[in-house]
C-alpha atoms as a PDB file:
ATOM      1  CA  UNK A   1     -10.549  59.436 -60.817  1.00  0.00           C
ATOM      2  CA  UNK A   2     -10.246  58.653 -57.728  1.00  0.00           C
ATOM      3  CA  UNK A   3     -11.751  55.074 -57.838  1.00  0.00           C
ATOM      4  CA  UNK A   4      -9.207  54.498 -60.677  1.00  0.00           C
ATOM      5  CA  UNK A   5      -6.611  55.103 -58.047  1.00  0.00           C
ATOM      6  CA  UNK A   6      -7.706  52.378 -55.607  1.00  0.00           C
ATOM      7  CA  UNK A   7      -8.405  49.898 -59.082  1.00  0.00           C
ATOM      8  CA  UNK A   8      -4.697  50.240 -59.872  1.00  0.00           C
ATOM      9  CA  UNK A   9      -3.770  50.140 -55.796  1.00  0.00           C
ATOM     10  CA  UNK A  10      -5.225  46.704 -55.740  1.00  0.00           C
ATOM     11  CA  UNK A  11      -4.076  45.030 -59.031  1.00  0.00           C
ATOM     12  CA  UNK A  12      -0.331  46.433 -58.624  1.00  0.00           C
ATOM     13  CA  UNK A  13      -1.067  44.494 -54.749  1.00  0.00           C
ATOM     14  CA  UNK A  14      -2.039  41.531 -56.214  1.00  0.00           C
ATOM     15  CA  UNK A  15       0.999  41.825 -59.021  1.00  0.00           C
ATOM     16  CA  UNK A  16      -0.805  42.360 -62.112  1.00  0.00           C
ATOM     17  CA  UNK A  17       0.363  44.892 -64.238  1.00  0.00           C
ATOM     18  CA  UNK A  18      -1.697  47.301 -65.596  1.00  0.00           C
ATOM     19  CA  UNK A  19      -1.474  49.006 -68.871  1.00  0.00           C
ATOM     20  CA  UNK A  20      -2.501  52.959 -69.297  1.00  0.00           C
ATOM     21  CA  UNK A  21      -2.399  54.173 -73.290  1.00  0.00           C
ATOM     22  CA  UNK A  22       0.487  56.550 -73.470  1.00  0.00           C
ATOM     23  CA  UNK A  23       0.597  57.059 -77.467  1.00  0.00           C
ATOM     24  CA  UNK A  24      -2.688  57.541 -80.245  1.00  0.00           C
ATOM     25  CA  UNK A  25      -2.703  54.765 -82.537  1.00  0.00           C
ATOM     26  CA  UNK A  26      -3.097  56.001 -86.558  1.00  0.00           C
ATOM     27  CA  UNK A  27      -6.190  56.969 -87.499  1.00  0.00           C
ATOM     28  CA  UNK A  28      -7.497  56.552 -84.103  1.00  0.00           C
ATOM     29  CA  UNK A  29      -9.725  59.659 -83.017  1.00  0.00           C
ATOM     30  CA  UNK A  30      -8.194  61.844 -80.267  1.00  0.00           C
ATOM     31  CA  UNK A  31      -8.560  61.730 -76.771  1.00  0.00           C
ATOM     32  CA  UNK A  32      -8.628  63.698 -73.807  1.00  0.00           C
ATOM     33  CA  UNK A  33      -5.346  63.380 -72.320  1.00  0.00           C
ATOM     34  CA  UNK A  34      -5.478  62.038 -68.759  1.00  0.00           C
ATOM     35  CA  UNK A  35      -2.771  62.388 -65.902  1.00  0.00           C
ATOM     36  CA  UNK A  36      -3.094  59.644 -62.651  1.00  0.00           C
ATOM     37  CA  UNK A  37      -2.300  60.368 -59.895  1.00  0.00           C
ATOM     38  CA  UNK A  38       0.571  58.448 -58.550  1.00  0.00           C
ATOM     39  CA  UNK A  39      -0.345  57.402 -54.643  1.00  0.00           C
ATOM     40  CA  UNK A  40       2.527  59.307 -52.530  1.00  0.00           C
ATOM     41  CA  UNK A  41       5.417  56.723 -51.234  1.00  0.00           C
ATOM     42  CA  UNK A  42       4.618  55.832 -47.749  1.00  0.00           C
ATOM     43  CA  UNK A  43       7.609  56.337 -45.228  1.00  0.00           C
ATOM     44  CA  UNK A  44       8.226  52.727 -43.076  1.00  0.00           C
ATOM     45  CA  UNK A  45       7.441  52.554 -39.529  1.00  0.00           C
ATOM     46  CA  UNK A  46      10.508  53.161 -37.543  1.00  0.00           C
ATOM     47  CA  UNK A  47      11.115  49.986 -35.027  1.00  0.00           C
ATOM     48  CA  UNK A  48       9.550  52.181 -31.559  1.00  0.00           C
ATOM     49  CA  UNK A  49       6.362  52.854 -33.825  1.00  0.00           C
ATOM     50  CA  UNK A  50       6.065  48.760 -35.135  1.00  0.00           C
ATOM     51  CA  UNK A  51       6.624  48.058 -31.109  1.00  0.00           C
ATOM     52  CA  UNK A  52       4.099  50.995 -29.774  1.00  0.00           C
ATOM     53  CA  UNK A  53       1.363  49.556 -32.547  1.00  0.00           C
ATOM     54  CA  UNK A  54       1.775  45.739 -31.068  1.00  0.00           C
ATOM     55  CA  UNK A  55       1.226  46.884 -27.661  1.00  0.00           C
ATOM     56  CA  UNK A  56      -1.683  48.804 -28.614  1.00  0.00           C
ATOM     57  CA  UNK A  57      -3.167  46.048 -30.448  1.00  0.00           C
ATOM     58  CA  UNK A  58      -2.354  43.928 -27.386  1.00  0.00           C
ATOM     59  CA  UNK A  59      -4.417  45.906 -25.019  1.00  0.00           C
ATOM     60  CA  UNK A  60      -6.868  45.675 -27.234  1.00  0.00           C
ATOM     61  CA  UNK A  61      -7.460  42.327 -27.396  1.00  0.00           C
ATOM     62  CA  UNK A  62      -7.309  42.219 -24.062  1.00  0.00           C
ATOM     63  CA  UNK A  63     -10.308  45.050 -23.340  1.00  0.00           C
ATOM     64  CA  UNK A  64     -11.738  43.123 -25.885  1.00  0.00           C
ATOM     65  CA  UNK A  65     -11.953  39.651 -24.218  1.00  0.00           C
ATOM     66  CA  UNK A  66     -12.898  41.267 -20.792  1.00  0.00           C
ATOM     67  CA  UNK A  67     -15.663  42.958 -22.387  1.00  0.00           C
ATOM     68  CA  UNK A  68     -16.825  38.950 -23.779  1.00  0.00           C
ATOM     69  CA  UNK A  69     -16.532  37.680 -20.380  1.00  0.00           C
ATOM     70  CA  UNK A  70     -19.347  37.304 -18.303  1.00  0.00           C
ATOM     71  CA  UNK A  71     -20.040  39.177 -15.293  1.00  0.00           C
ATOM     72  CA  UNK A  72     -20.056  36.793 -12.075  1.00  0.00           C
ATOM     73  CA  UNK A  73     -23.067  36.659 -10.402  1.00  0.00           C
ATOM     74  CA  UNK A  74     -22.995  38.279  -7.143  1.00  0.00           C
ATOM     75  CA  UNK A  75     -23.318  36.454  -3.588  1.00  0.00           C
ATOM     76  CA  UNK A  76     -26.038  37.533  -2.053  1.00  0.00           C
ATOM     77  CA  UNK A  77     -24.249  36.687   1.080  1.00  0.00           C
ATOM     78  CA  UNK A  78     -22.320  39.540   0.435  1.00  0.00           C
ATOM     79  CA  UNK A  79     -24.659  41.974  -1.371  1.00  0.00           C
ATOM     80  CA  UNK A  80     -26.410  41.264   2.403  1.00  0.00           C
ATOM     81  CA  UNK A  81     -23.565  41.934   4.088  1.00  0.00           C
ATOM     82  CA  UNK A  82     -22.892  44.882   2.605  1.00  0.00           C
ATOM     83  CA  UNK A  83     -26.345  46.500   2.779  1.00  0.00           C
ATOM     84  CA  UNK A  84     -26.260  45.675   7.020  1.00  0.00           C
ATOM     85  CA  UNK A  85     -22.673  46.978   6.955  1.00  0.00           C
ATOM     86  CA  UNK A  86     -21.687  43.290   8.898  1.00  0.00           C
ATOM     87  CA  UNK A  87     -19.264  41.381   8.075  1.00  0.00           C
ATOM     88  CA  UNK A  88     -20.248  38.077   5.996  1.00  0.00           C
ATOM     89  CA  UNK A  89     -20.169  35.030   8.067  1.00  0.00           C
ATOM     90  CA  UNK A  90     -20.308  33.115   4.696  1.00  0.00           C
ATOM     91  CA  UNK A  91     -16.876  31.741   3.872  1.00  0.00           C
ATOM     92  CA  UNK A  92     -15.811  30.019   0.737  1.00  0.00           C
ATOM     93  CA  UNK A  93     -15.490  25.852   1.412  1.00  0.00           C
ATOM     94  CA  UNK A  94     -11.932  25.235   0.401  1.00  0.00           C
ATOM     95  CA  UNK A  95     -12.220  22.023  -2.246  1.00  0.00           C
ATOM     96  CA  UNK A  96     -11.325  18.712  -0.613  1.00  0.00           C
ATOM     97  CA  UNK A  97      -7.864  17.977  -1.591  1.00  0.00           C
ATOM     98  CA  UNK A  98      -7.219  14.965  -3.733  1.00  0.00           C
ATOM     99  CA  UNK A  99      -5.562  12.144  -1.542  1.00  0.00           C
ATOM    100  CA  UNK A 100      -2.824  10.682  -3.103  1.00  0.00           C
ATOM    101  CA  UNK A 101      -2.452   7.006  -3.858  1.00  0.00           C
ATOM    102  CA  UNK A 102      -0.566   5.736  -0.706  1.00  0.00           C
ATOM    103  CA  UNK A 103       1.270   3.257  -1.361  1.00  0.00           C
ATOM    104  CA  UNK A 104       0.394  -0.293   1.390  1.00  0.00           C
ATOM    105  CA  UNK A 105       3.334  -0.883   4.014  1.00  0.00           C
ATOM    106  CA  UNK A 106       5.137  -4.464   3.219  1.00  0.00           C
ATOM    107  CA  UNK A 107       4.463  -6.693   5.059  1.00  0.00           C
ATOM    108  CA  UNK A 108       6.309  -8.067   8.089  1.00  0.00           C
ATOM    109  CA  UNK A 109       7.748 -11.415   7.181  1.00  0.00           C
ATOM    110  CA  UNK A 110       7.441 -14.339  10.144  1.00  0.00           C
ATOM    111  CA  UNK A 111       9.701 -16.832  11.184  1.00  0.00           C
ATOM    112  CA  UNK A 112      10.368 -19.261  13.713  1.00  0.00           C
ATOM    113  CA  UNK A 113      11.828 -22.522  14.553  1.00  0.00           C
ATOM    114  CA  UNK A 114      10.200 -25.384  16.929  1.00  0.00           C
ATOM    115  CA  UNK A 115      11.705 -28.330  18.278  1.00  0.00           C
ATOM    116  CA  UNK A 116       8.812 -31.199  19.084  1.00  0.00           C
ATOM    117  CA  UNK A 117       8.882 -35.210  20.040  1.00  0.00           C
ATOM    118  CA  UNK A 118       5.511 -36.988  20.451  1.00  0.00           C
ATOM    119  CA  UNK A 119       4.675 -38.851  23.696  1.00  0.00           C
ATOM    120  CA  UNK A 120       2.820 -42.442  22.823  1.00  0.00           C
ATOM    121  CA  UNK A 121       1.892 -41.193  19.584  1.00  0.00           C
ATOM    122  CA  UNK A 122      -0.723 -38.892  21.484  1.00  0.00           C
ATOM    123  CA  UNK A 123       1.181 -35.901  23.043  1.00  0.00           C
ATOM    124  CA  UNK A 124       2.884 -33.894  20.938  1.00  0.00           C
ATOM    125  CA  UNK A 125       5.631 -31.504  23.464  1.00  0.00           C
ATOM    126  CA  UNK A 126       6.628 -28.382  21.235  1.00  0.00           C
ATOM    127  CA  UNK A 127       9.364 -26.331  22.076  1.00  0.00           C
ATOM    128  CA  UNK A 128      10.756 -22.571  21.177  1.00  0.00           C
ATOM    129  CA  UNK A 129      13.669 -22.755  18.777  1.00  0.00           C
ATOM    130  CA  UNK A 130      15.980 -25.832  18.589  1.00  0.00           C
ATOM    131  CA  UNK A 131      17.116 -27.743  22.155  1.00  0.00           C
ATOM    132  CA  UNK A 132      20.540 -28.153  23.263  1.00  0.00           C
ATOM    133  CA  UNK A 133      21.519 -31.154  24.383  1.00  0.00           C
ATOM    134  CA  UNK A 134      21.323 -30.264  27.897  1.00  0.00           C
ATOM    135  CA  UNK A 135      17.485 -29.048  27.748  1.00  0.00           C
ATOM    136  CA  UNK A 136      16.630 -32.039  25.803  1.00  0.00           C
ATOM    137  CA  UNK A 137      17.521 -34.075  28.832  1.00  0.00           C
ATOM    138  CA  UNK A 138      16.401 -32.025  31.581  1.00  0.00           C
ATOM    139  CA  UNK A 139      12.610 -32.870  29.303  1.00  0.00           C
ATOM    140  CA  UNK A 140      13.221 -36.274  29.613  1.00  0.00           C
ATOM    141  CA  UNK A 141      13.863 -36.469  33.458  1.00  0.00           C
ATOM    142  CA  UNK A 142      10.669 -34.192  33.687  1.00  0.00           C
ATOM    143  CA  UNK A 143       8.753 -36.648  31.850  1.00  0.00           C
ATOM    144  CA  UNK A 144      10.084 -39.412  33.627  1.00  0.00           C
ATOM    145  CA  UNK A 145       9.096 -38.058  36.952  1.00  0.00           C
ATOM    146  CA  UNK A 146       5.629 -38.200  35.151  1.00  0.00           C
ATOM    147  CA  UNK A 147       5.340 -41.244  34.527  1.00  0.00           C
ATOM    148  CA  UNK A 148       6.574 -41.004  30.993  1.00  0.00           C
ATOM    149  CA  UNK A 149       9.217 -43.532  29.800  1.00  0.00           C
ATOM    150  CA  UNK A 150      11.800 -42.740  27.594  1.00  0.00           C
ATOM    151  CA  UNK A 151      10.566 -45.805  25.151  1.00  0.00           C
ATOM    152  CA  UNK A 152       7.108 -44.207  24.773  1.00  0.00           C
ATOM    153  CA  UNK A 153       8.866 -41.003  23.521  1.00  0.00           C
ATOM    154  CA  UNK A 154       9.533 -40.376  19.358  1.00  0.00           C
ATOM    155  CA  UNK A 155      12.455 -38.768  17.745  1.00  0.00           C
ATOM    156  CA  UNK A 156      13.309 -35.384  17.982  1.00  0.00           C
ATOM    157  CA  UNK A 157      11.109 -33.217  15.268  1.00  0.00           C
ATOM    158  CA  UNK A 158      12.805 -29.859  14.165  1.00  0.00           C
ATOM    159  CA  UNK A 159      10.309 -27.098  11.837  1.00  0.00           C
ATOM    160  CA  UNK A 160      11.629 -23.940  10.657  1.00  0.00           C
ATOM    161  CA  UNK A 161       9.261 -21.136   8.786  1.00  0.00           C
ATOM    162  CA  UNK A 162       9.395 -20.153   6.225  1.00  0.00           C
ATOM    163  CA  UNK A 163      11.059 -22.800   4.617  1.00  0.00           C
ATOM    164  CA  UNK A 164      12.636 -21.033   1.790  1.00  0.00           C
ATOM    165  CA  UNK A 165      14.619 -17.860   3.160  1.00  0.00           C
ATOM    166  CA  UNK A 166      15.098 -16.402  -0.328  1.00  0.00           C
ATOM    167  CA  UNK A 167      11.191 -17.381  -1.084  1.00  0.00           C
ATOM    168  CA  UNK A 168       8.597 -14.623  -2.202  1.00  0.00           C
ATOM    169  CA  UNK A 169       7.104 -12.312   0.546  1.00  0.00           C
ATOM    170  CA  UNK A 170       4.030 -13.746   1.722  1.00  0.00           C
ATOM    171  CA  UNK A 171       0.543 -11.200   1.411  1.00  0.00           C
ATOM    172  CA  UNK A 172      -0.621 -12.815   4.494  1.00  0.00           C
ATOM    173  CA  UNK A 173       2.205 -14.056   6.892  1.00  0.00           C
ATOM    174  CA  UNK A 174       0.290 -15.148   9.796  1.00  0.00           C
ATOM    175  CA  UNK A 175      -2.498 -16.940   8.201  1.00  0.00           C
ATOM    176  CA  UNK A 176       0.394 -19.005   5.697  1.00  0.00           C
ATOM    177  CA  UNK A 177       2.448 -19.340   8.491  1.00  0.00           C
ATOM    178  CA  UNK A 178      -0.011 -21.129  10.527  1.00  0.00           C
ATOM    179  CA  UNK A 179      -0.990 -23.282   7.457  1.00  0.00           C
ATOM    180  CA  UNK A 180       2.257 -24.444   7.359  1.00  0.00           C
ATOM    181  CA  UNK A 181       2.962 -25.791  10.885  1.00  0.00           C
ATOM    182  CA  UNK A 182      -1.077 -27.053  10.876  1.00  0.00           C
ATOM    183  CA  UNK A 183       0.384 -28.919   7.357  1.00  0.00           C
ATOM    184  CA  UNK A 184       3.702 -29.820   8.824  1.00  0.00           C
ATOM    185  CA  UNK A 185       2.072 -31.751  11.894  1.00  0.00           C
ATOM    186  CA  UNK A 186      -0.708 -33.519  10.567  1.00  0.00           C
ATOM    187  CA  UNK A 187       2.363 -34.575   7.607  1.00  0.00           C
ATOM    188  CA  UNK A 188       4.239 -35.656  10.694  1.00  0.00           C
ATOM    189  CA  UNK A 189       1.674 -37.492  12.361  1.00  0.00           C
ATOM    190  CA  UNK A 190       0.515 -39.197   9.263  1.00  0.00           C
ATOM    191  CA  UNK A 191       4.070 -40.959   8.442  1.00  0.00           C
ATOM    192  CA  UNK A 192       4.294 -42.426  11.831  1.00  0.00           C
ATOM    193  CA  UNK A 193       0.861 -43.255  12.545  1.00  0.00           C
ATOM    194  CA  UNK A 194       0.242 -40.874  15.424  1.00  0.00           C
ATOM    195  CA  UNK A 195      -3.077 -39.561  16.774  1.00  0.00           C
ATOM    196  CA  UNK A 196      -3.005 -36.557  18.728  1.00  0.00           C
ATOM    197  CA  UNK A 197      -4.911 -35.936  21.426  1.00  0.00           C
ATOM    198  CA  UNK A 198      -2.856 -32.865  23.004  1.00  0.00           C
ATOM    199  CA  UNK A 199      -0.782 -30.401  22.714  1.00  0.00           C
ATOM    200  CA  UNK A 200       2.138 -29.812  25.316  1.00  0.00           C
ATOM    201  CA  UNK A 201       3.692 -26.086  25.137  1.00  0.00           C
ATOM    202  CA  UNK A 202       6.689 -25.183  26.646  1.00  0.00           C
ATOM    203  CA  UNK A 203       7.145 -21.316  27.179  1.00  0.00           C
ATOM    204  CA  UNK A 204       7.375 -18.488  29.170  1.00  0.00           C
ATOM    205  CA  UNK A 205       4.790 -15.682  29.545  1.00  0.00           C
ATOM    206  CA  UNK A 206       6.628 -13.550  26.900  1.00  0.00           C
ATOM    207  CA  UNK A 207       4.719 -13.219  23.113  1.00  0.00           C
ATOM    208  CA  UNK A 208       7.013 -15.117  20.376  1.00  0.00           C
ATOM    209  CA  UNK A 209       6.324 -15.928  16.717  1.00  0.00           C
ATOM    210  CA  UNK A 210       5.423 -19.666  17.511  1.00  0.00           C
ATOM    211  CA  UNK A 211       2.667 -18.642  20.407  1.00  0.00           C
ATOM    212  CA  UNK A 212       1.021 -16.953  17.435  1.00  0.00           C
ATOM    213  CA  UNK A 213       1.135 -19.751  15.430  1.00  0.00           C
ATOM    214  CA  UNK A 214      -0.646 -21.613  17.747  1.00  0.00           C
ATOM    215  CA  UNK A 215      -2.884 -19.297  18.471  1.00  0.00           C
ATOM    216  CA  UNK A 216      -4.112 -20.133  21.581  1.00  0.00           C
ATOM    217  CA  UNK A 217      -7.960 -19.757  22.629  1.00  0.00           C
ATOM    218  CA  UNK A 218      -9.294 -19.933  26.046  1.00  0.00           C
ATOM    219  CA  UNK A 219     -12.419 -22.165  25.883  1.00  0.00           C
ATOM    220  CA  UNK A 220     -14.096 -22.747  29.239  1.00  0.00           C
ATOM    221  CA  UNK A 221     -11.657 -23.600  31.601  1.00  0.00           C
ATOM    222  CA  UNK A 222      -9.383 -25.328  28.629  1.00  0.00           C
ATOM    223  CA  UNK A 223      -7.488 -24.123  26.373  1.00  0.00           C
ATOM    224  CA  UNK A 224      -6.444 -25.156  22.682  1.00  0.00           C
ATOM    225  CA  UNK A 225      -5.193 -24.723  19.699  1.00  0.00           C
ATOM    226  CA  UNK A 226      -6.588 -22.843  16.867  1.00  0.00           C
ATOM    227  CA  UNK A 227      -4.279 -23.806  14.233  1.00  0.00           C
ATOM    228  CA  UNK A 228      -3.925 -27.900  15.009  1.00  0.00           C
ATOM    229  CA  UNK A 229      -7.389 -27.748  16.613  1.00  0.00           C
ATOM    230  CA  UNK A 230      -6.102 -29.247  19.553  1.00  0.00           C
ATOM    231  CA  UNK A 231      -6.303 -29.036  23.657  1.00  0.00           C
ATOM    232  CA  UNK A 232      -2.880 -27.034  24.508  1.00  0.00           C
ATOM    233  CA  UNK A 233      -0.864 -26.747  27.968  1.00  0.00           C
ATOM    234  CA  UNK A 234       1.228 -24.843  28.121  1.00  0.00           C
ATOM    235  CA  UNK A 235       4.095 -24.927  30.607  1.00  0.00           C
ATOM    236  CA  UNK A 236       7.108 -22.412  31.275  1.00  0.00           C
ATOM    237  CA  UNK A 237      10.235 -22.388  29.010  1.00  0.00           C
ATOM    238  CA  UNK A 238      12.859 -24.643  29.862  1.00  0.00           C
ATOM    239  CA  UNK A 239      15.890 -22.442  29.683  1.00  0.00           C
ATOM    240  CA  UNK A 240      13.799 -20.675  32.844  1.00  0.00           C
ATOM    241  CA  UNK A 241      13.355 -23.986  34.224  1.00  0.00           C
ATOM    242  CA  UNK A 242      17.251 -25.144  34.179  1.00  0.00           C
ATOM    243  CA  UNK A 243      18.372 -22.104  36.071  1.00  0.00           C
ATOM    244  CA  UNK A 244      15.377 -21.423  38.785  1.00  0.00           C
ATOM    245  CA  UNK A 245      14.726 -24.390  41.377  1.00  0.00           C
ATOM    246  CA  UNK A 246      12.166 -22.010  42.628  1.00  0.00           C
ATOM    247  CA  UNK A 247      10.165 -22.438  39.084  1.00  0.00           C
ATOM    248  CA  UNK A 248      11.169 -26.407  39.575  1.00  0.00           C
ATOM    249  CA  UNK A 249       9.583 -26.116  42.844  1.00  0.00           C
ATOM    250  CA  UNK A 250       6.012 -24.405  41.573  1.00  0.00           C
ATOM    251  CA  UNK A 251       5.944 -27.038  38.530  1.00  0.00           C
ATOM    252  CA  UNK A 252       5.515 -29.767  40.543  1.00  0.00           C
ATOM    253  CA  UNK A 253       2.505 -29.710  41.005  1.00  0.00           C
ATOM    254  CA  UNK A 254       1.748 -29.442  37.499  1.00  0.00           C
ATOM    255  CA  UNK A 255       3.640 -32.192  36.706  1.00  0.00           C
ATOM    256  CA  UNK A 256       2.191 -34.419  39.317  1.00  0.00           C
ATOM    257  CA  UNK A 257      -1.353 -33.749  37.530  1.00  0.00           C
ATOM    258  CA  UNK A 258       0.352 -34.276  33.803  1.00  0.00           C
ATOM    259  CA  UNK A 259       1.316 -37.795  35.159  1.00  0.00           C
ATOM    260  CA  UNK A 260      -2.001 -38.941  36.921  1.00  0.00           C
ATOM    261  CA  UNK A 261      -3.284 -38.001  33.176  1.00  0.00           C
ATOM    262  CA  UNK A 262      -1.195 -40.149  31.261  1.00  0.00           C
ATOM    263  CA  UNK A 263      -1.918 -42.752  33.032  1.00  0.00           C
ATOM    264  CA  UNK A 264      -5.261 -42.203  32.644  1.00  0.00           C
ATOM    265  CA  UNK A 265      -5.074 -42.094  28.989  1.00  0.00           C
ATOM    266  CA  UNK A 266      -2.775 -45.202  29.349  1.00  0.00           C
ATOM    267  CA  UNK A 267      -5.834 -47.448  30.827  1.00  0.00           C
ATOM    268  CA  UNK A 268      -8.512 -45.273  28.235  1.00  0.00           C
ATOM    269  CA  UNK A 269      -6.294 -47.103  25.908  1.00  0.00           C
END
C-alpha cells in the first residue's frame, strides 16, 4: 500500500496522470475494493521559516568546507616556544614588495651659443654667447698687442645649439651636443681651408654649457679638447676683462707668451 503511495507521489511529480479503476466492467469478475490513501496537503513555509532554513543550510556549507580544509602544519618554532614557555624569536619575513615601474626623469635639454673667428687659419678664439660690438674690439686690440694683425684674422663665426628650438628632445644631450659643435667646426674649417692647430677659450672660472662641450682634459701640463681633439687655452671672459684693469694687468703676461707663440708658429710656417 504504502509503496503505491510513493508510485503515484512520483508520477503526479513528474505530471503523468495516473488512472485507478473506479467502476467493474460487464462480465468482469469482482474485486476487492481498494481505498488510497490520499498524502495529507502540506502547509507552505511561512517567509521566517524559508529564511531560518537558508541560513541553516549556509552554516552548513560552511562547517562543511572547514572540515575539507587542511590543517596547517605547525611551526616548530613555535611548538618550541611553547614547550620552553619563551617567546619565539622566529618572525614571519614580510614578502618583498613589488617595485613599481618608475617612470625615467626627461632629460635636461642643452643649449648654448658661441661666437668664434680663426687666427691664420690655425687658431680658432671661441667665445661665450654672441659679442657686442664693443667686446669684439677690445679682442682685436688684445690680439694686436700679440702680435696678431687684424688681416690674419677671419670673419666673425656665430653657433647656436640646438639648432631647431621646436626639434625632438634629444636621449643623450651632452654627447649630441658635442657632436654638433665637433661637426660644426671641422664644416667650418673645411669651407675655408683652415687647419687648426689650437684652440683659444675665452671664459671665466664659472661652469657654462659651452665649457662642457668642450670638455676640457688636463693632459700633462696641457690641456685640450675632447670634443675637437685639440690643445685648448683658455683665458678669462671678456666682459670681466672690459671692466677690471686689475685682470688686464695679470693677463699680460699671458698675452706676452700667446704672442712669442705665434710668431713661432709664423716662422714653423
Amino acid at each position: 500500500m504504502n509503496q503505491e503511495v510513493v508510485r503515484r507521489q512520483y508520477l503526479e511529480a513528474m505530471g503523468i496522470t495516473t488512472l485507478a479503476s473506479r467502476y467493474c466492467l460487464p462480465n468482469a469478475l469482482a474485486t476487492t475494493a481498494c481505498d488510497w490513501e490520499q498524502p495529507a496537503p502540506q502547509a507552505p513555509a511561512s517567509p521566517s521559516q524559508r529564511l531560518h532554513a537558508l541560513l541553516d543550510d549556509a552554516q552548513q556549507a560552511e562547517a562543511d568546507r572547514r572540515a575539507a580544509a587542511p590543517e596547517p602544519a605547525a611551526n616548530p618554532a613555535s611548538i618550541k616556544a611553547l614547550l620552553d614557555d619563551v617567546p619565539s624569536r622566529a618572525e614571519p619575513v614580510p614578502a618583498p614588495a613589488e617595485k613599481a615601474p618608475t617612470t625615467p626623469a626627461p632629460r635636461q635639454p642643452l643649449s648654448f651659443t658661441l661666437s668664434g673667428l680663426c687666427l691664420g687659419g690655425r687658431w680658432l678664439s671661441l667665445h661665450d654667447g654672441e659679442l657686442t660690438a664693443e667686446q669684439r674690439k677690445f679682442l682685436v686690440n688684445i690680439y694686436q698687442a700679440a702680435g696678431i694683425a687684424p688681416s690674419a684674422m677671419s670673419a666673425w663665426q656665430t653657433f647656436t645649439w640646438p639648432p631647431l628650438a621646436d626639434g625632438p628632445a634629444a636621449e643623450e644631450p651632452l654627447v649630441e651636443a658635442r657632436e654638433g659643435l665637433s661637426a660644426f667646426v671641422s664644416g667650418t674649417a673645411s669651407r675655408n681651408g683652415w687647419v687648426l692647430s689650437h684652440v683659444l677659450w675665452w671664459a671665466g672660472e664659472q661652469q657654462t654649457p659651452l665649457g662642457e662641450v668642450l670638455d676640457p682634459h688636463q693632459e700633462k701640463s696641457a690641456t685640450r679638447s675632447n670634443t675637437l681633439a685639440l690643445p685648448l687655452w683658455q683665458g678669462p671672459a671678456l666682459e670681466t676683462l672690459l671692466h677690471d684693469g686689475a685682470a688686464k694687468r695679470a693677463l699680460w703676461p699671458a698675452i706676452k707668451a700667446l704672442g712669442e707663440r705665434w710668431r713661432e708658429a709664423q716662422d714653423d710656417d
